[in-house]
Protein backbone atom coordinates (compact mmCIF):
# COMPACT_ATOMS: atom_id res chain seq x y z
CA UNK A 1 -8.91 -10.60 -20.95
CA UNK A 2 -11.65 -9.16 -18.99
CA UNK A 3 -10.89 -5.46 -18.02
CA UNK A 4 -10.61 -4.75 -14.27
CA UNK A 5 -11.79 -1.26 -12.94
CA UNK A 6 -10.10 0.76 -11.53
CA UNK A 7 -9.15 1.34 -7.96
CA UNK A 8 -10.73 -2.09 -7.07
CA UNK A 9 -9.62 -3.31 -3.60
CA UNK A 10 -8.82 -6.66 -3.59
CA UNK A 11 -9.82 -7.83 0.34
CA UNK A 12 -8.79 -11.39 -0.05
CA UNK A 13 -6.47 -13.80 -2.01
CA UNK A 14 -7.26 -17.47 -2.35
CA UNK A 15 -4.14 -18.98 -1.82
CA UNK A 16 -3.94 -22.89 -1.63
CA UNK A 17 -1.55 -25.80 -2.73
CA UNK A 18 -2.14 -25.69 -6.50
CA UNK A 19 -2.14 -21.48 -6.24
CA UNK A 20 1.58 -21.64 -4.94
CA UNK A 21 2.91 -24.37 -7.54
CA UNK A 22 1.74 -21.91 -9.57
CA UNK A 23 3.62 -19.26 -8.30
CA UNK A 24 6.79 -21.69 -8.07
CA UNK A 25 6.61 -22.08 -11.54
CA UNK A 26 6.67 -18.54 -12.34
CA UNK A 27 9.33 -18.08 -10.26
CA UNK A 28 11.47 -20.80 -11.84
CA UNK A 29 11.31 -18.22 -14.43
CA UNK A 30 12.51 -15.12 -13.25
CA UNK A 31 16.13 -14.09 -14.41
CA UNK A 32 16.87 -13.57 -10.36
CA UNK A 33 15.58 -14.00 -7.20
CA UNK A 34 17.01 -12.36 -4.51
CA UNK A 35 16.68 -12.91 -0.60
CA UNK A 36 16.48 -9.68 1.89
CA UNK A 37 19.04 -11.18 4.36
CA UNK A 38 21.95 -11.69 1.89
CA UNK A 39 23.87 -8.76 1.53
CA UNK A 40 25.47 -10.31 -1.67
CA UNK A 41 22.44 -10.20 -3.57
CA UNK A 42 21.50 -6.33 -3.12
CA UNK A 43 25.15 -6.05 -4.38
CA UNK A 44 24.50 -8.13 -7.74
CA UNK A 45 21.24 -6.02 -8.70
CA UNK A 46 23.52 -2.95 -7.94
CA UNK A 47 26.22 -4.26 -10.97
CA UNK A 48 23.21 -5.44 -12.83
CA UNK A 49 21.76 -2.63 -12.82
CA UNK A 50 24.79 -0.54 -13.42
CA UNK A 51 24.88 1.64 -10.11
CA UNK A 52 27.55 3.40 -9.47
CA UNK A 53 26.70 6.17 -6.98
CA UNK A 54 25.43 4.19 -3.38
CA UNK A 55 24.31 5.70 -0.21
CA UNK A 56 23.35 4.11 3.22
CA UNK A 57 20.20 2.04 3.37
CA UNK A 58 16.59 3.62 3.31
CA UNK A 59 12.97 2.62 5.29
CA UNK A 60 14.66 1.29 8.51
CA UNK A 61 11.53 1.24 11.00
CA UNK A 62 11.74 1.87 14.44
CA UNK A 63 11.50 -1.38 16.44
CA UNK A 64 8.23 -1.01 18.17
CA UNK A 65 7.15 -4.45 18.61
CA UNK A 66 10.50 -6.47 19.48
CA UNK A 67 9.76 -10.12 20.82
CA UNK A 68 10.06 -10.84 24.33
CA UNK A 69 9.57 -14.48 23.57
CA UNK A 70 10.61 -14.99 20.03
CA UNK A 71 10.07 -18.72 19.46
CA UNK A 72 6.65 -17.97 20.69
CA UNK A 73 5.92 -15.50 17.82
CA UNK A 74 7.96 -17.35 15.50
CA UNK A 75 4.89 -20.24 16.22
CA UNK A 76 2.34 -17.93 15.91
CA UNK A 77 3.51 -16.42 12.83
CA UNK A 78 4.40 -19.38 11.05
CA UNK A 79 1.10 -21.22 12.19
CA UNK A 80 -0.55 -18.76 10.05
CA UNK A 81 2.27 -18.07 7.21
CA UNK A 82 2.82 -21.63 6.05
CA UNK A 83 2.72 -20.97 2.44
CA UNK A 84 5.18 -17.75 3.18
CA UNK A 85 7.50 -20.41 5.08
CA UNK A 86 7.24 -22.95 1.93
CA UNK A 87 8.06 -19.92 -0.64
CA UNK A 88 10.50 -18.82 1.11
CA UNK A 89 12.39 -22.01 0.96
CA UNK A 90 11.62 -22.83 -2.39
CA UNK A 91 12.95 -19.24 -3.44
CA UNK A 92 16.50 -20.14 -1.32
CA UNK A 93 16.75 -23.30 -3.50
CA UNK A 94 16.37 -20.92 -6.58
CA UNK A 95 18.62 -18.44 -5.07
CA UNK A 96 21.07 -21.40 -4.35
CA UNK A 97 21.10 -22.58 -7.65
CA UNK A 98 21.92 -19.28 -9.68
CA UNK A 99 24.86 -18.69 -7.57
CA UNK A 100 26.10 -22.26 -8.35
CA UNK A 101 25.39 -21.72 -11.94
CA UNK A 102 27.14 -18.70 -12.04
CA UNK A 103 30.56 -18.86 -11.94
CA UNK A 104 31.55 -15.32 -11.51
CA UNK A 105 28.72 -14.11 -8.74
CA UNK A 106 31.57 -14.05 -6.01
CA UNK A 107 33.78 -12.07 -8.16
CA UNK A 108 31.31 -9.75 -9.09
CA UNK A 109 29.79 -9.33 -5.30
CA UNK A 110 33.50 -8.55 -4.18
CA UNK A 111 34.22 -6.12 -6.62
CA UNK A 112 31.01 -4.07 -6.23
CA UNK A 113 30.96 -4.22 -2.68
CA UNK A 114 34.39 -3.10 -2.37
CA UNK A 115 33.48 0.29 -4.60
CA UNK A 116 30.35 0.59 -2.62
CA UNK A 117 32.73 0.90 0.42
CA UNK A 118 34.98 3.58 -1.30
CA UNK A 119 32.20 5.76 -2.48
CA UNK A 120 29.35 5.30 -0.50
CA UNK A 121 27.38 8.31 -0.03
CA UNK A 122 26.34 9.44 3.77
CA UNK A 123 23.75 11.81 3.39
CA UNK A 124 20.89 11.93 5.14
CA UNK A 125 17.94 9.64 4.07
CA UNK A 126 14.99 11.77 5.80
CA UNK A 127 16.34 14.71 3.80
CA UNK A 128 16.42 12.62 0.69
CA UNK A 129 12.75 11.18 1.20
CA UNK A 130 11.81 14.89 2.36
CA UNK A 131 12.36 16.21 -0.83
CA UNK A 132 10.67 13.40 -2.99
CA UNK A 133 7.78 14.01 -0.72
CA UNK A 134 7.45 17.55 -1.19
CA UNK A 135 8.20 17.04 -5.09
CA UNK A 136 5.16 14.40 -5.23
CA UNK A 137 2.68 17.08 -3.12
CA UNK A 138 3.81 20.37 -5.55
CA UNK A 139 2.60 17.46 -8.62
CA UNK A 140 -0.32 16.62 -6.69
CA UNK A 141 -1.78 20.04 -5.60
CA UNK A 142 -0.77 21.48 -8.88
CA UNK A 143 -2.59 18.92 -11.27
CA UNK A 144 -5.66 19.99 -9.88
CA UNK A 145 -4.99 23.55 -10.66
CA UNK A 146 -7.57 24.75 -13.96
CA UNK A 147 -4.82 27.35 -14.83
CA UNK A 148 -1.62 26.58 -14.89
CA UNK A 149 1.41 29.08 -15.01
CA UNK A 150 4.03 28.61 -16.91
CA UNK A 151 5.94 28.09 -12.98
CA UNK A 152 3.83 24.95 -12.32
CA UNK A 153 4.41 23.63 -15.85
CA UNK A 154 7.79 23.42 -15.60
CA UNK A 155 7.93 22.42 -12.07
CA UNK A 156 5.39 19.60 -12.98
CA UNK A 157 7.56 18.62 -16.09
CA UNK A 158 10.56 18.72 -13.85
CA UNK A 159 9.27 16.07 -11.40
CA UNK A 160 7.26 13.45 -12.92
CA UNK A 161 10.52 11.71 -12.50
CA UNK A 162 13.20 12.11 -10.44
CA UNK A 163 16.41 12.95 -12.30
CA UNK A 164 19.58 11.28 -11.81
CA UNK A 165 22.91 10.71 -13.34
CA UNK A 166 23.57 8.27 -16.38
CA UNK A 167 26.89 7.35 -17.65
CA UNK A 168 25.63 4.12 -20.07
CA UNK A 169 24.40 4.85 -23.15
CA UNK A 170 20.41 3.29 -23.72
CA UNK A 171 20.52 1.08 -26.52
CA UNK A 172 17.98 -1.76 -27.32
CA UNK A 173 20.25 -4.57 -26.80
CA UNK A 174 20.32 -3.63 -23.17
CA UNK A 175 17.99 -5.94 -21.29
CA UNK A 176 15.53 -4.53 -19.59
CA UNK A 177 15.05 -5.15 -15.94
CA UNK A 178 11.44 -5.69 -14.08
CA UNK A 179 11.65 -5.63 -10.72
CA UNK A 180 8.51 -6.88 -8.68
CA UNK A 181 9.16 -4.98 -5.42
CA UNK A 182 7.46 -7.02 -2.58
CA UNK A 183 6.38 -5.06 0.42
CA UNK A 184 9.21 -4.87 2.91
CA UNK A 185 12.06 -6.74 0.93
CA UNK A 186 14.65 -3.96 0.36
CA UNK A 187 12.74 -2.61 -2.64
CA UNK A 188 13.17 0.87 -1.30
CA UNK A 189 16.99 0.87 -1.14
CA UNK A 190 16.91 -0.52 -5.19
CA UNK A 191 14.87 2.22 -5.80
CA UNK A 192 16.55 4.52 -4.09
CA UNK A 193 19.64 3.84 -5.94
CA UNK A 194 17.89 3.67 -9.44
CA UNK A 195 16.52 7.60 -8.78
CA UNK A 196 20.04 8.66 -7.89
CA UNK A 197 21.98 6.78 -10.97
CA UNK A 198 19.32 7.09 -13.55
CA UNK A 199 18.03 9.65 -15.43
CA UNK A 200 13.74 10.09 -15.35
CA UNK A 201 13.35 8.57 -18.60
CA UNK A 202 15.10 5.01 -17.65
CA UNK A 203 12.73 4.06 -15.21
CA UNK A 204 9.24 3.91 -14.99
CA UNK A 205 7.92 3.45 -11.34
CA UNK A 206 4.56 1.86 -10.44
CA UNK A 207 2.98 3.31 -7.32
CA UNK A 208 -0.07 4.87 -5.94
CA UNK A 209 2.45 7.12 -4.68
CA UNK A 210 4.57 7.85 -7.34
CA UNK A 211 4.41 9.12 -11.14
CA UNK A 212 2.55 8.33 -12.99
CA UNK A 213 0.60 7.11 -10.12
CA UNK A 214 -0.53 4.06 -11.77
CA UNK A 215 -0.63 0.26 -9.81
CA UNK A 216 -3.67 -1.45 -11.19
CA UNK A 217 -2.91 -3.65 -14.63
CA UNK A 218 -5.55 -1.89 -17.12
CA UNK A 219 -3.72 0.81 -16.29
CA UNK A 220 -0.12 0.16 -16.80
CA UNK A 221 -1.21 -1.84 -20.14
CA UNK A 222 -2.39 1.54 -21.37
CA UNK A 223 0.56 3.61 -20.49
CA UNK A 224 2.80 1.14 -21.88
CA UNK A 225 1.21 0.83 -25.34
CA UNK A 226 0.71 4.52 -25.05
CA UNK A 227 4.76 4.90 -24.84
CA UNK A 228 6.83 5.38 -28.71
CA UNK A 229 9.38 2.63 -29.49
CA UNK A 230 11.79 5.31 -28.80
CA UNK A 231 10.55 5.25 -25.16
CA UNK A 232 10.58 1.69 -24.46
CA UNK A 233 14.15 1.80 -25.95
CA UNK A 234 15.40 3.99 -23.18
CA UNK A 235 13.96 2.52 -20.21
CA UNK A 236 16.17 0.10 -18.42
CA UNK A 237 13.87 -1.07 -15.56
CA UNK A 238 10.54 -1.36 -14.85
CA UNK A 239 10.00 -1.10 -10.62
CA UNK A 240 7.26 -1.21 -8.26
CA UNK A 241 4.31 -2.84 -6.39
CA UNK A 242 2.63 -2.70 -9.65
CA UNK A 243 5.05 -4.52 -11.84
CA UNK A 244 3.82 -7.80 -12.55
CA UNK A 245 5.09 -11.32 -14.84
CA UNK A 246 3.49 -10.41 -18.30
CA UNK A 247 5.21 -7.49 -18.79
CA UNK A 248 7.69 -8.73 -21.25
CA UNK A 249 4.62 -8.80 -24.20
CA UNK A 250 5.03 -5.04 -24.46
CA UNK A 251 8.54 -5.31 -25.58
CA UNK A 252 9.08 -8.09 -27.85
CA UNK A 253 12.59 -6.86 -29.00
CA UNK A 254 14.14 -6.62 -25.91
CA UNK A 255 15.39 -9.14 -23.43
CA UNK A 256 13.50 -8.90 -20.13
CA UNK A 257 14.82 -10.12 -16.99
CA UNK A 258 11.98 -10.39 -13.91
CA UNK A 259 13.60 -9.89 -10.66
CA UNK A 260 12.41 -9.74 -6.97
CA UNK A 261 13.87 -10.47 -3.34
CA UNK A 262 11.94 -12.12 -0.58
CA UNK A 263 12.32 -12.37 2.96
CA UNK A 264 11.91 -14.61 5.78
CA UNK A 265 8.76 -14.85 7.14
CA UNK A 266 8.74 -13.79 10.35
CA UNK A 267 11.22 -10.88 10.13
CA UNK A 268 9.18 -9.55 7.31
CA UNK A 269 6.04 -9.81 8.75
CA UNK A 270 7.08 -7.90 12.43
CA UNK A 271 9.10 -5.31 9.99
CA UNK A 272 5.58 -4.84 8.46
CA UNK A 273 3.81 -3.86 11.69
CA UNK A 274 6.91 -2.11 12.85
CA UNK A 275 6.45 0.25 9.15
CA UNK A 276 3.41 0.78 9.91
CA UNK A 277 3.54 2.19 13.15
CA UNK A 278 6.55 4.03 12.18
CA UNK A 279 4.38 5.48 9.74
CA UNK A 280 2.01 6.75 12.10
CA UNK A 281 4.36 8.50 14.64
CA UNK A 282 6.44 9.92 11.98
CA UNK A 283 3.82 10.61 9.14
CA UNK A 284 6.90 9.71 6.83
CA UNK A 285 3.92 8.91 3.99
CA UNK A 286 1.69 10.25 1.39
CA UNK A 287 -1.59 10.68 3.22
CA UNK A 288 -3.40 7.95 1.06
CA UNK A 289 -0.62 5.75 2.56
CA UNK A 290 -0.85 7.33 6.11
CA UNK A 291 -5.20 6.64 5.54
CA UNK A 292 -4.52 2.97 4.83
CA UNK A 293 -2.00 2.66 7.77
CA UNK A 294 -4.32 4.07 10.18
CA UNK A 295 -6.85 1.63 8.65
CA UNK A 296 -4.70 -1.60 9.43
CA UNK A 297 -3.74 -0.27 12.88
CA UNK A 298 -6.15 1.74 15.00
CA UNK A 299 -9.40 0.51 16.23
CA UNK A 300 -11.71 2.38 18.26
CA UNK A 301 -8.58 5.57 18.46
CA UNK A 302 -6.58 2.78 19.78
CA UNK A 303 -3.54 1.75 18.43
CA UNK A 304 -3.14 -2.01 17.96
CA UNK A 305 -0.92 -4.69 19.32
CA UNK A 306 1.25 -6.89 17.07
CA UNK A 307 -0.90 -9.98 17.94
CA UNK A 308 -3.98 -8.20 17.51
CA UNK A 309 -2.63 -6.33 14.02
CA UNK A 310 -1.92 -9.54 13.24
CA UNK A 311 -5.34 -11.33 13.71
CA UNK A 312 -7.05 -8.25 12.37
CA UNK A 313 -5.14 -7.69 8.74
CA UNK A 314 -4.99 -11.35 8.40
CA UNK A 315 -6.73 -11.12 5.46
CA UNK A 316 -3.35 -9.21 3.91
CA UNK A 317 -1.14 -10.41 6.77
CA UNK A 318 -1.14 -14.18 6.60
CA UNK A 319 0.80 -15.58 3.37
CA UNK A 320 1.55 -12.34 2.64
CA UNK A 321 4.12 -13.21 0.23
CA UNK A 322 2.47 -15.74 -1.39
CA UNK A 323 -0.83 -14.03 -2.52
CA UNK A 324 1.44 -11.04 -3.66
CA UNK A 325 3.00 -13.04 -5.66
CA UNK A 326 0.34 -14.68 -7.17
CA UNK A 327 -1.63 -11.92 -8.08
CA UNK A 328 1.52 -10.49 -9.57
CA UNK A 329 2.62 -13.83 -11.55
CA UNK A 330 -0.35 -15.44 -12.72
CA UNK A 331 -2.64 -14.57 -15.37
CA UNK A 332 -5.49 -16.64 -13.79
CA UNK A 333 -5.06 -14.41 -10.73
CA UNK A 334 -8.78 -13.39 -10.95
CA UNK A 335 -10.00 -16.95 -10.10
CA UNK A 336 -8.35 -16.79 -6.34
CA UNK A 337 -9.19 -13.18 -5.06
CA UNK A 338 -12.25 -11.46 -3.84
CA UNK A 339 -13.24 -7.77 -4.53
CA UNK A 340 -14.88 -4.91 -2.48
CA UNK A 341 -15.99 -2.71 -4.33
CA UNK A 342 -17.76 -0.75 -1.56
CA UNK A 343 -13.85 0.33 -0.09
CA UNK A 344 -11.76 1.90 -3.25
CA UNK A 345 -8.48 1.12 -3.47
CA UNK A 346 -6.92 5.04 -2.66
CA UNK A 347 -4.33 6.48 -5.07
CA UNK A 348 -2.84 10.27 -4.35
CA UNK A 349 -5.40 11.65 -7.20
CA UNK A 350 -7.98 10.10 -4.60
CA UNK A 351 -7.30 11.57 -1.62
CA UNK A 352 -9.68 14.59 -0.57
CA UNK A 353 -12.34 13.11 -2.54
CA UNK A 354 -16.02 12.79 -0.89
CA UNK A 355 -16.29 9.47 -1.69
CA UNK A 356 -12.63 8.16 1.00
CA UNK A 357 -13.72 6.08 3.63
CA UNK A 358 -12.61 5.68 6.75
């Protein structure tokens, strides 16, 4: 396979008929697929993935655009989203379909959710995202130190992953878990719940934003061959925007199960401008994300209506879903997307650099 580089920034996605069959028939694959509106399903991943510790949901935006006429926005949105719509439906017939094929899903929903009720934990989610923030700037500012103490080694060491509690022993019969987190469809909450139940060497997360701050293929292909056998035995899921259908060739003794969750269409599309400008009045966000943000949403110092965010990102906006999906399922990806290389794609190790654009 021809090697990407690095940091590309891919500015368009092909998507077309024979582009989402494709991604249909990857999906027909996957172990689960989950929908954002069905509080049942967050609850399955939870005893799937062995949580036992839960706390309140995470990455609620404020509501900043709100229809005033929503069948009018509906139009516009779906006008645009078509493929989204299509997916969508397609992945509620798959969703359908392992529920009926699974005797015990009720049982199992009922039971978790009813512990989730007796020990869910209320603590603050800013103060919880406050300190992974801080944690993620100390690794940042501290890997570009040329000498470093002994302090910064072991605060460094200490952070690369977030360390939670595990009560199940890691043993290679254990499937392993790949969860392809699709941009606003509850893959913060999972993740959430994985830092707080796992310990740092269960999980591997792939984000810009997070270590090992690695998204882009070539990349993850080299830490993964780079890991022992002892490694790959202990990790129980695999999470992120970067986690992608192929992922199963690096661990050939092990059974992997692909997982995502989608969401309607239009919900998920006004929750993505309603992130974004969240993101802005808070600065809740690394600054490569709070960069890219202000990117998608100011023109000109001024900040951007939904219709006009929408007309102006449609390149990412419209079929969202979709073209994530095929880029992250399909091998022959490369033939349906187009590449700037003139506008880097920005990870944390980026930021500061001469070479970010505006």
């Amino acid at each position: 396979m021809e090697k990407e580089i690095y940091n590309q920034r891919i500015v368009d996605t092909k998507i077309n008929v024979e582009a989402l069959e494709q991604v249909k028939t990857n999906l027909k694959k996957f172990y689960f697929v989950g929908l954002v509106e069905n509080q049942e399903d967050k609850l399955f991943m939870f005893n799937e993935l062995g949580i036992k510790k839960f706390y309140e949901r995470s990455n609620v935006s404020e509501k900043f655009f709100v229809p005033k006429d929503y069948e009018k926005t509906k139009e516009l949105i779906l006008s645009k989203c078509q493929f989204d719509k299509e997916l969508y439906e397609y992945a509620s017939k798959l969703n359908k379909e392992f529920k009926e094929n699974n005797a015990e899903f009720d049982k199992i929903v009922t039971d978790i959710g009813i512990k989730r009720d007796e020990y869910i934990n209320r603590v603050s989610w800013r103060f919880g995202r406050f300190i992974r923030g801080f944690r993620q700037l100390v690794y940042m500012m501290s890997s570009r130190l040329k000498d470093k103490s002994k302090f910064y080694e072991k605060i460094i060491e200490s952070i690369k992953g977030e360390m939670g509690p595990s009560e199940r022993k890691t043993i290679s019969g254990e499937p392993l878990y790949v969860f392809i987190h699709i941009y606003k469809c509850a893959g913060t909450t999972i993740n959430y719940h994985i830092h707080r139940n796992y310990n740092r060497k269960e999980f591997l997360l792939l984000y810009l934003d997070a270590p090992p701050f690695i998204q882009a293929r070539p990349e993850i292909e080299e830490h993964l061959i780079s890991l022992s056998d002892d490694q790959k035995d202990k990790l129980k899921v695999i999470f992120g925007h970067g986690a992608y259908y192929g992922i199963h060739r690096f661990f050939p003794n092990r059974e992997v199960r692909y997982v995502t969750f989608l969401r309607e269409t239009v919900s998920k599309t006004i929750s993505h401008y309603n992130h974004g400008r969240t993101i802005l009045k808070k600065k809740v966000a690394s600054l490569r994300g709070i960069k890219n943000i202000e990117r998608r949403h100011i023109i000109d110092g001024r900040i951007l209506d939904f219709e006009e965010w929408f007309e102006y990102n449609k390149t990412l906006i419209h079929n969202h879903t979709s073209k994530f999906l095929l880029i992250q399922t399909c091998d022959n990806r490369k033939e349906y997307i187009a590449i700037d290389d003139t506008r880097p794609r920005l990870g944390c190790k980026d930021i500061g650099k001469s070479e970010m654009r505006k």
